[in-house]
PDB file of N, CA and C in Angstrom:
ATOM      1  N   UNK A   1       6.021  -0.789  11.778  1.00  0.00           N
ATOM      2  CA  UNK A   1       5.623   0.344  10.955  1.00  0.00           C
ATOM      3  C   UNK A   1       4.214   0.788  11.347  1.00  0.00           C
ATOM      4  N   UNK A   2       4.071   1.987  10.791  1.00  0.00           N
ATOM      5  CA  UNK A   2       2.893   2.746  10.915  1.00  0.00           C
ATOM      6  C   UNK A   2       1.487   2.125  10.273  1.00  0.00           C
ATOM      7  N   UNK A   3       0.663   1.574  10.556  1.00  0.00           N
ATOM      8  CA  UNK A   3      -0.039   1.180   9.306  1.00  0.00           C
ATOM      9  C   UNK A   3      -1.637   2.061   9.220  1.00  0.00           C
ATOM     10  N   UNK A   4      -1.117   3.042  10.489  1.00  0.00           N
ATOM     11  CA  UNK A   4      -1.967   4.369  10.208  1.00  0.00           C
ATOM     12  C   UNK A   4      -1.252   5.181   9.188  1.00  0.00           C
ATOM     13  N   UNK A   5      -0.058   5.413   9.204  1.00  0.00           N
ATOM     14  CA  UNK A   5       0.831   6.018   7.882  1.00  0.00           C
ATOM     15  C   UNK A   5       0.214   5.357   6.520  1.00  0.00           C
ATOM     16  N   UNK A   6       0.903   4.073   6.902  1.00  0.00           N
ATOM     17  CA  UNK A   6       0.256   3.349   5.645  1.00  0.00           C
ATOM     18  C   UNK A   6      -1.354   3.817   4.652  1.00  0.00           C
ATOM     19  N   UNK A   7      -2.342   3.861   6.138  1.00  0.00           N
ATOM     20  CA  UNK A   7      -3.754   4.126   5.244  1.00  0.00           C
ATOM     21  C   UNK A   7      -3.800   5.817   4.979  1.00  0.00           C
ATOM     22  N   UNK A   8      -2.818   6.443   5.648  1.00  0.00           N
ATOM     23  CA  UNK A   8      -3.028   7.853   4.781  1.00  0.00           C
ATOM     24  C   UNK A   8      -2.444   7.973   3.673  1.00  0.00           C
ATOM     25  N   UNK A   9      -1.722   6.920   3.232  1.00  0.00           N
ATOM     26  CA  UNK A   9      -0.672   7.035   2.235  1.00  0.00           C
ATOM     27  C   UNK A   9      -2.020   6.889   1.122  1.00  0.00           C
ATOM     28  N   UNK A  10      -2.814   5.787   1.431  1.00  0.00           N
ATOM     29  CA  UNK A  10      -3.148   4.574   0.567  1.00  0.00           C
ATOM     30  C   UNK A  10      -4.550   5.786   0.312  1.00  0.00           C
ATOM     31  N   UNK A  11      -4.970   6.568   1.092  1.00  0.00           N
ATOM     32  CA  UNK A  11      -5.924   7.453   0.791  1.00  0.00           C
ATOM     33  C   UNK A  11      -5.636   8.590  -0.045  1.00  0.00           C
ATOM     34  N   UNK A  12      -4.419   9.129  -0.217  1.00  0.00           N
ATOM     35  CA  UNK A  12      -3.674  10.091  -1.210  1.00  0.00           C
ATOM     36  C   UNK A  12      -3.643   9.303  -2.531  1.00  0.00           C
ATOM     37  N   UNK A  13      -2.982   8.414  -2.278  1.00  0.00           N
ATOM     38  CA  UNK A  13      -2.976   7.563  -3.695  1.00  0.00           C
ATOM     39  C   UNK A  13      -3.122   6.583  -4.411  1.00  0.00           C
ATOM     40  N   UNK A  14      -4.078   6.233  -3.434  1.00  0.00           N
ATOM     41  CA  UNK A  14      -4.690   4.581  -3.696  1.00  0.00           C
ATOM     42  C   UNK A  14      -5.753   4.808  -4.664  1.00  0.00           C
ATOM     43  N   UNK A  15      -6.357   5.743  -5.134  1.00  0.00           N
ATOM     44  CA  UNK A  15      -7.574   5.996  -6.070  1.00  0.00           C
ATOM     45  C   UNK A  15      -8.415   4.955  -5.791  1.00  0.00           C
ATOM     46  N   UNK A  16      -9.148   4.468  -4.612  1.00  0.00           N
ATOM     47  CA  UNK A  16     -10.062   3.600  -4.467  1.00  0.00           C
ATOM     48  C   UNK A  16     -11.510   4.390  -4.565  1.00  0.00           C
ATOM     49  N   UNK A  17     -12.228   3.268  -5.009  1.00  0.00           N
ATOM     50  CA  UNK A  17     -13.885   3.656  -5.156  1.00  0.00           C
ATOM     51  C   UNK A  17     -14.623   4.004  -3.472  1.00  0.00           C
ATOM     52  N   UNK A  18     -13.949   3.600  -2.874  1.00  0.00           N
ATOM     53  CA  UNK A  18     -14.531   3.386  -1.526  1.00  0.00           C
ATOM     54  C   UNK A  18     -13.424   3.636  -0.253  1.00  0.00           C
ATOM     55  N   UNK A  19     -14.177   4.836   0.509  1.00  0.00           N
ATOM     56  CA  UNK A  19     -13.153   5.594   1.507  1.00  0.00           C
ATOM     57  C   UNK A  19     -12.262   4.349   2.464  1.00  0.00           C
ATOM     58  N   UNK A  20     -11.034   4.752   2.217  1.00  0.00           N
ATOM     59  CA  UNK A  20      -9.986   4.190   3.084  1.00  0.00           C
ATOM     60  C   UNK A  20     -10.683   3.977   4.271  1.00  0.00           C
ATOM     61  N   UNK A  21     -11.469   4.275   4.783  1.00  0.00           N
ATOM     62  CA  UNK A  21     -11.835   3.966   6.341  1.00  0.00           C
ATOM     63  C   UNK A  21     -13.022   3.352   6.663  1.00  0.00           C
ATOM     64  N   UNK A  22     -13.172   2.686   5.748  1.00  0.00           N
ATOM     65  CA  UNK A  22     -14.473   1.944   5.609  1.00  0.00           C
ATOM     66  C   UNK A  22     -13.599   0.501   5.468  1.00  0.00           C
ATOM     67  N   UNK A  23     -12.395   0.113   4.903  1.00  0.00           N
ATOM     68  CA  UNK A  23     -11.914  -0.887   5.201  1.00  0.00           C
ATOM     69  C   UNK A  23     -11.031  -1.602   6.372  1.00  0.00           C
ATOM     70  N   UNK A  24     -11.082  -2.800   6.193  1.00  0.00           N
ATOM     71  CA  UNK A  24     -10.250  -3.843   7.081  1.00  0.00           C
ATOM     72  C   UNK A  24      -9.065  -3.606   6.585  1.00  0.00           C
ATOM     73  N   UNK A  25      -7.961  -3.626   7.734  1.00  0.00           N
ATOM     74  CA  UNK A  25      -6.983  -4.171   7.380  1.00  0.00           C
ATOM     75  C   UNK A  25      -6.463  -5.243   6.535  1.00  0.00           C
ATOM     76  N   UNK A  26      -7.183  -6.452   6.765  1.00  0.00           N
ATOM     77  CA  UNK A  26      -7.431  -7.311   5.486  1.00  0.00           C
ATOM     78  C   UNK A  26      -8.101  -7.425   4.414  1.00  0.00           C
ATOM     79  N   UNK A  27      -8.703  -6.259   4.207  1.00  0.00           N
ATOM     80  CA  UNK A  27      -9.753  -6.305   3.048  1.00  0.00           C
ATOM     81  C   UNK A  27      -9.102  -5.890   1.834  1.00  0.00           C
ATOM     82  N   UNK A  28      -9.374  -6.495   0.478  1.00  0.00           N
ATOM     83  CA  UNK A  28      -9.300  -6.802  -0.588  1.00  0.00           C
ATOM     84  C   UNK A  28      -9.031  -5.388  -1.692  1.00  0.00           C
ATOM     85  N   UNK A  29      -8.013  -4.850  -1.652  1.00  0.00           N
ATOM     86  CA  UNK A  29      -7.836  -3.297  -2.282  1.00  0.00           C
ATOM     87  C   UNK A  29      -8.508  -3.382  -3.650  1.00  0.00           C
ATOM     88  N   UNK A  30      -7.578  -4.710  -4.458  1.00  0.00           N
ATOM     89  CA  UNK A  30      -8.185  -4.414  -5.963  1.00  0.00           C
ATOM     90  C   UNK A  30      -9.653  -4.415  -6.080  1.00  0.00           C
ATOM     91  N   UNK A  31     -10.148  -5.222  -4.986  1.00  0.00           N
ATOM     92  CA  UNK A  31     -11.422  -5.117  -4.849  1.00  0.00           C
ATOM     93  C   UNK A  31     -12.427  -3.791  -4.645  1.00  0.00           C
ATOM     94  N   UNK A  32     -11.879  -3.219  -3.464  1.00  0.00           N
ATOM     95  CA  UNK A  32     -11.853  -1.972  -3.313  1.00  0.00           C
ATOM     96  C   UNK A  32     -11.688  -0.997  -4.342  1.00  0.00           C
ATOM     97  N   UNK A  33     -11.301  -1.141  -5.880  1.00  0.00           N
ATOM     98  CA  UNK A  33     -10.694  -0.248  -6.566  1.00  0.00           C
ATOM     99  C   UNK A  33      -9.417   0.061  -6.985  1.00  0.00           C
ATOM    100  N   UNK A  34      -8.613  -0.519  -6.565  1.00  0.00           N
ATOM    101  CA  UNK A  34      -6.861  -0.075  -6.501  1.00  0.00           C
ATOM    102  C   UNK A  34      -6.581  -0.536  -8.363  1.00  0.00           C
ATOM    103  N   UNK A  35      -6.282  -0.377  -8.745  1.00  0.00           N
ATOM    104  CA  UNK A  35      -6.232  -0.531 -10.071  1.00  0.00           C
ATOM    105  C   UNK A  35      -4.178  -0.970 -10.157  1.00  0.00           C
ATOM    106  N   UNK A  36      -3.617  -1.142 -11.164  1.00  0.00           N
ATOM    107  CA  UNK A  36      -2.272  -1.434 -11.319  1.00  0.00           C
ATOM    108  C   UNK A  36      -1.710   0.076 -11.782  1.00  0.00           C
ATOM    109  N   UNK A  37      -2.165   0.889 -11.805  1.00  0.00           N
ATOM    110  CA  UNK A  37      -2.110   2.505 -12.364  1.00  0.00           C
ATOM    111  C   UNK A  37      -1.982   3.384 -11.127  1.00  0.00           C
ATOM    112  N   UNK A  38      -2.722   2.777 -10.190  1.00  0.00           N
ATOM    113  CA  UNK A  38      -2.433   3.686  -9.133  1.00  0.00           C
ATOM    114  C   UNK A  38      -1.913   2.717  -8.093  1.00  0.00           C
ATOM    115  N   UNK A  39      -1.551   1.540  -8.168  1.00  0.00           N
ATOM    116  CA  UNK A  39      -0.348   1.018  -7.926  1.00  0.00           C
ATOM    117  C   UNK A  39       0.836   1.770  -7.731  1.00  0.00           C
ATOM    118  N   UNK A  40       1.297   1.590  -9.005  1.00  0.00           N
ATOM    119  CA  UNK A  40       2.350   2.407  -9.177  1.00  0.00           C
ATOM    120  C   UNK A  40       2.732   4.019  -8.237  1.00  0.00           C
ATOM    121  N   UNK A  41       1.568   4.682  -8.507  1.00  0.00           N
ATOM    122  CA  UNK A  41       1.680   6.116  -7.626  1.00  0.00           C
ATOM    123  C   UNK A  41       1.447   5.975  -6.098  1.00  0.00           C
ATOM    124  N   UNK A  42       0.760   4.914  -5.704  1.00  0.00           N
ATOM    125  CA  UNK A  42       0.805   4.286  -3.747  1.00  0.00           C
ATOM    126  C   UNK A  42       2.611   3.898  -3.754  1.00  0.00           C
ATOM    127  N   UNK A  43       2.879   3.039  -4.642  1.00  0.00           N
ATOM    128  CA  UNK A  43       4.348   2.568  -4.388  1.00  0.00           C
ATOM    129  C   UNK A  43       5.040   3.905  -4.172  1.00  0.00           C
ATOM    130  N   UNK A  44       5.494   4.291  -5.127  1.00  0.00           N
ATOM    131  CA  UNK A  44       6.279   5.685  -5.332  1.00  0.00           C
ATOM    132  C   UNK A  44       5.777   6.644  -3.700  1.00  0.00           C
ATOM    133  N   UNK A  45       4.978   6.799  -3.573  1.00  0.00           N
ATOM    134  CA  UNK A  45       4.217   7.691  -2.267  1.00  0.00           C
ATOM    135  C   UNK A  45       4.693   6.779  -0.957  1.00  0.00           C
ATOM    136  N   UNK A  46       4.773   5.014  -1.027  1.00  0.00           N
ATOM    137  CA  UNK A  46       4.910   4.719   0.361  1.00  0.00           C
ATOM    138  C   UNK A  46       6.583   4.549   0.016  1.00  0.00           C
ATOM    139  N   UNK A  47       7.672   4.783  -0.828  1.00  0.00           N
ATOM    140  CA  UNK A  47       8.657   4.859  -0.831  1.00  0.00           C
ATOM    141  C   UNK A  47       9.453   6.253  -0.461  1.00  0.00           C
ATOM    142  N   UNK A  48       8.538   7.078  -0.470  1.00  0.00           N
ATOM    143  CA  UNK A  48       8.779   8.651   0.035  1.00  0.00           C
ATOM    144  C   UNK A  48       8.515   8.929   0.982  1.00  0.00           C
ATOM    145  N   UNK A  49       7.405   8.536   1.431  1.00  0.00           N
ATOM    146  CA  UNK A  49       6.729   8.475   2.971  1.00  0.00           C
ATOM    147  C   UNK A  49       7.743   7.373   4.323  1.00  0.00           C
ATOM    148  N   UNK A  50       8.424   6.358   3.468  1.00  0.00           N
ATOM    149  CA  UNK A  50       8.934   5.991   4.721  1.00  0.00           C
ATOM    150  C   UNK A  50      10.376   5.529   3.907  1.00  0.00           C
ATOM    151  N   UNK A  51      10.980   6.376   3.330  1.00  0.00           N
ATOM    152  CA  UNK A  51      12.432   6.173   3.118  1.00  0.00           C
ATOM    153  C   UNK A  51      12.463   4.688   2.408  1.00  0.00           C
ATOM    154  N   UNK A  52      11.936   4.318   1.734  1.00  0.00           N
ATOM    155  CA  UNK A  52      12.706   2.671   2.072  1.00  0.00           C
ATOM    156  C   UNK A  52      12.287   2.560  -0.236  1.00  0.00           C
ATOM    157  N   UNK A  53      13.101   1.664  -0.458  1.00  0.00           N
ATOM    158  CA  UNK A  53      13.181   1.153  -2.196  1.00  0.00           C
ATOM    159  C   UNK A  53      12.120   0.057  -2.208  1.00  0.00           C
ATOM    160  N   UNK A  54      11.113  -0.414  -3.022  1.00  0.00           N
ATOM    161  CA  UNK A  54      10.878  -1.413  -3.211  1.00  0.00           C
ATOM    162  C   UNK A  54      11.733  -2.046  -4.689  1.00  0.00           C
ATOM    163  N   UNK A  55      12.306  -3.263  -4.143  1.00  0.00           N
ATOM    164  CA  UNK A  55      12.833  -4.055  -5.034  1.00  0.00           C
ATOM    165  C   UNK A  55      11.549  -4.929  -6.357  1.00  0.00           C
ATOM    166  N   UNK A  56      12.219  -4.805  -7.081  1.00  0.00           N
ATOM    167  CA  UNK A  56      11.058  -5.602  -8.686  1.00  0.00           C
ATOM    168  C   UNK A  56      10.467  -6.755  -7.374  1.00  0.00           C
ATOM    169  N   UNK A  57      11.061  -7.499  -6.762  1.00  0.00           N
ATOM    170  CA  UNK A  57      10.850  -9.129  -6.275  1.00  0.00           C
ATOM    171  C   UNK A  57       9.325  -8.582  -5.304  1.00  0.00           C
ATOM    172  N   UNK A  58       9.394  -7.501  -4.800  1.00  0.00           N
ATOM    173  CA  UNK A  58       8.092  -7.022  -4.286  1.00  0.00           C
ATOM    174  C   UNK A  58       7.017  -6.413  -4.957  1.00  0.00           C
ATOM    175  N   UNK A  59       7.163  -6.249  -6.441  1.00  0.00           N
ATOM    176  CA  UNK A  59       6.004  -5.272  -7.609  1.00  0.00           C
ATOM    177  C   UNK A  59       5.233  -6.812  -8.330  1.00  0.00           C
ATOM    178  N   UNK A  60       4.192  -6.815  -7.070  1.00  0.00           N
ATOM    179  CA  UNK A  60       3.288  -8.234  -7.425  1.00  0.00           C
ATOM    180  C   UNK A  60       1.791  -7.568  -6.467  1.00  0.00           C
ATOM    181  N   UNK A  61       0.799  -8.336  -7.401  1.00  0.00           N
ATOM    182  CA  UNK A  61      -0.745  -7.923  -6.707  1.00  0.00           C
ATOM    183  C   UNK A  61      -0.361  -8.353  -4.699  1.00  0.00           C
ATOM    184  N   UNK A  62       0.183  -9.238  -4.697  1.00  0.00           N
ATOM    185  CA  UNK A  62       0.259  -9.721  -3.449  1.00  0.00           C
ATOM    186  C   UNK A  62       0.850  -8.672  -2.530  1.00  0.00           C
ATOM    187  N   UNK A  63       1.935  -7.973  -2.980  1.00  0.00           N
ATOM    188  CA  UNK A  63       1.842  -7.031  -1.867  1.00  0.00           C
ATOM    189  C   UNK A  63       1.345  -5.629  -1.880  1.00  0.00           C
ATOM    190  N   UNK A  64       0.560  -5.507  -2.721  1.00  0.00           N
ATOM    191  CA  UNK A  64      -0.676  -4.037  -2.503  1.00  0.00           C
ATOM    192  C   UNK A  64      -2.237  -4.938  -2.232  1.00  0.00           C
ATOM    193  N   UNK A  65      -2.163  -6.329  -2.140  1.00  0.00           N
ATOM    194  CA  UNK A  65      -3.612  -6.893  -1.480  1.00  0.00           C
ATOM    195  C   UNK A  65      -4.134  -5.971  -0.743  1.00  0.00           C
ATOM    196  N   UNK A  66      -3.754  -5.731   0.568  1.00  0.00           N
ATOM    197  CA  UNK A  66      -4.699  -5.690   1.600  1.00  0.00           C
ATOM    198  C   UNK A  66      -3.697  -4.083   2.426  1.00  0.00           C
ATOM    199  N   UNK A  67      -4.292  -3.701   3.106  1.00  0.00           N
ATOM    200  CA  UNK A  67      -3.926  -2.945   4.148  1.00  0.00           C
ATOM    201  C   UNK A  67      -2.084  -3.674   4.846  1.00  0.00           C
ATOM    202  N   UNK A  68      -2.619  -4.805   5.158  1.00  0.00           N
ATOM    203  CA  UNK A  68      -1.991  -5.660   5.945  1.00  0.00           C
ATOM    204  C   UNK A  68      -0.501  -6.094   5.147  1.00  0.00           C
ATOM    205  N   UNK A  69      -0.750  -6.585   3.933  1.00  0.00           N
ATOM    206  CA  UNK A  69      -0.003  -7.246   3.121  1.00  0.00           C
ATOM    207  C   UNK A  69       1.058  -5.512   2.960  1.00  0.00           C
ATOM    208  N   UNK A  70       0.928  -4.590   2.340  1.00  0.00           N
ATOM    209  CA  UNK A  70       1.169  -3.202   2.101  1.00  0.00           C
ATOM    210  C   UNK A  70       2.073  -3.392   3.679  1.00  0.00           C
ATOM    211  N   UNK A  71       1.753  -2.993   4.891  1.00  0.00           N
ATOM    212  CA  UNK A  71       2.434  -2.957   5.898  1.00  0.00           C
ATOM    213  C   UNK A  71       3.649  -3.459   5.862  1.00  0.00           C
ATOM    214  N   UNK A  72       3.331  -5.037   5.995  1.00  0.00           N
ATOM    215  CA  UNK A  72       4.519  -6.107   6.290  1.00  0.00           C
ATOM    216  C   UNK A  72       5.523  -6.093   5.157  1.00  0.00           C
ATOM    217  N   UNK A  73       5.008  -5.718   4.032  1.00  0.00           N
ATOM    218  CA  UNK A  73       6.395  -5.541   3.141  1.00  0.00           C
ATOM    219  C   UNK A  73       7.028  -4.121   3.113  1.00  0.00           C
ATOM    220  N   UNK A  74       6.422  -3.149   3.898  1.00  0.00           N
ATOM    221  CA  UNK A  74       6.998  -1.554   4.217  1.00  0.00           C
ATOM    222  C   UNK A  74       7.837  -1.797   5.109  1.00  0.00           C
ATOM    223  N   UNK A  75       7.663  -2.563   6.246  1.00  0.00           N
ATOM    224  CA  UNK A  75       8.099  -3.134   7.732  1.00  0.00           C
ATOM    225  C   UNK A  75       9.603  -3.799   7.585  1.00  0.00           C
ATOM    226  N   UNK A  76       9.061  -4.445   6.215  1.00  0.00           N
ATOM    227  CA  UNK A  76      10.817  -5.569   6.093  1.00  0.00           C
ATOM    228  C   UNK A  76      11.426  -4.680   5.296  1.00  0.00           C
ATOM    229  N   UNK A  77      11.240  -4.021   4.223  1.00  0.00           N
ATOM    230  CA  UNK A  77      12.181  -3.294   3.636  1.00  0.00           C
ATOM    231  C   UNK A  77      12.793  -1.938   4.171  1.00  0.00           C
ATOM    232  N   UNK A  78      11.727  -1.610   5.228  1.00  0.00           N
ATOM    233  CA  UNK A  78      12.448  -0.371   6.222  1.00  0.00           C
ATOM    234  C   UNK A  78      13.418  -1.262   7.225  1.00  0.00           C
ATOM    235  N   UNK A  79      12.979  -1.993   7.589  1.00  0.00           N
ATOM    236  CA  UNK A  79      14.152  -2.782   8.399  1.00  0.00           C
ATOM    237  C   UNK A  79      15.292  -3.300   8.098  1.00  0.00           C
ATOM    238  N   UNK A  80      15.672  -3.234   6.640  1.00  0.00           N
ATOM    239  CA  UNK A  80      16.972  -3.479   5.705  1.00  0.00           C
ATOM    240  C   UNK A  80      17.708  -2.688   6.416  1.00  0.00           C
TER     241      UNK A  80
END
């Protein structure tokens, strides 16, 4: 997957305090700002942006962590 897609996604609707491009791929979103509110509206946006459902078993802090974490679970569920 794209995980340049990914950070334009995450810049539309990630509502972070601090510009998408100032982070790591591994760096720390909630930290960054990501709140569980705009959670929700990144999910919905990277489920439109690349076709794919997230299942409940994936709606956990762990996979909106990081840049990285966000990818690899876009990656396996587009690959279903």
């Amino acid at each position: 997957m794209s995980v340049n897609k990914v950070r334009e996604i995450l810049a539309q609707h990630g509502r972070l305090s601090v510009p998408v491009e100032t982070l790591q791929n591994d760096s720390d979103l909630y930290g960054a700002g990501l709140t569980s509110l705009a959670t929700v509206g990144l999910m919905l946006a990277l489920e439109d942006g690349f076709g794919i459902e997230f299942p409940d078993s994936a709606l956990s802090r762990k996979t909106f962590a990081s840049i990285n974490a966000i990818n690899d679970t876009v990656s396996t569920l587009a690959a279903r």
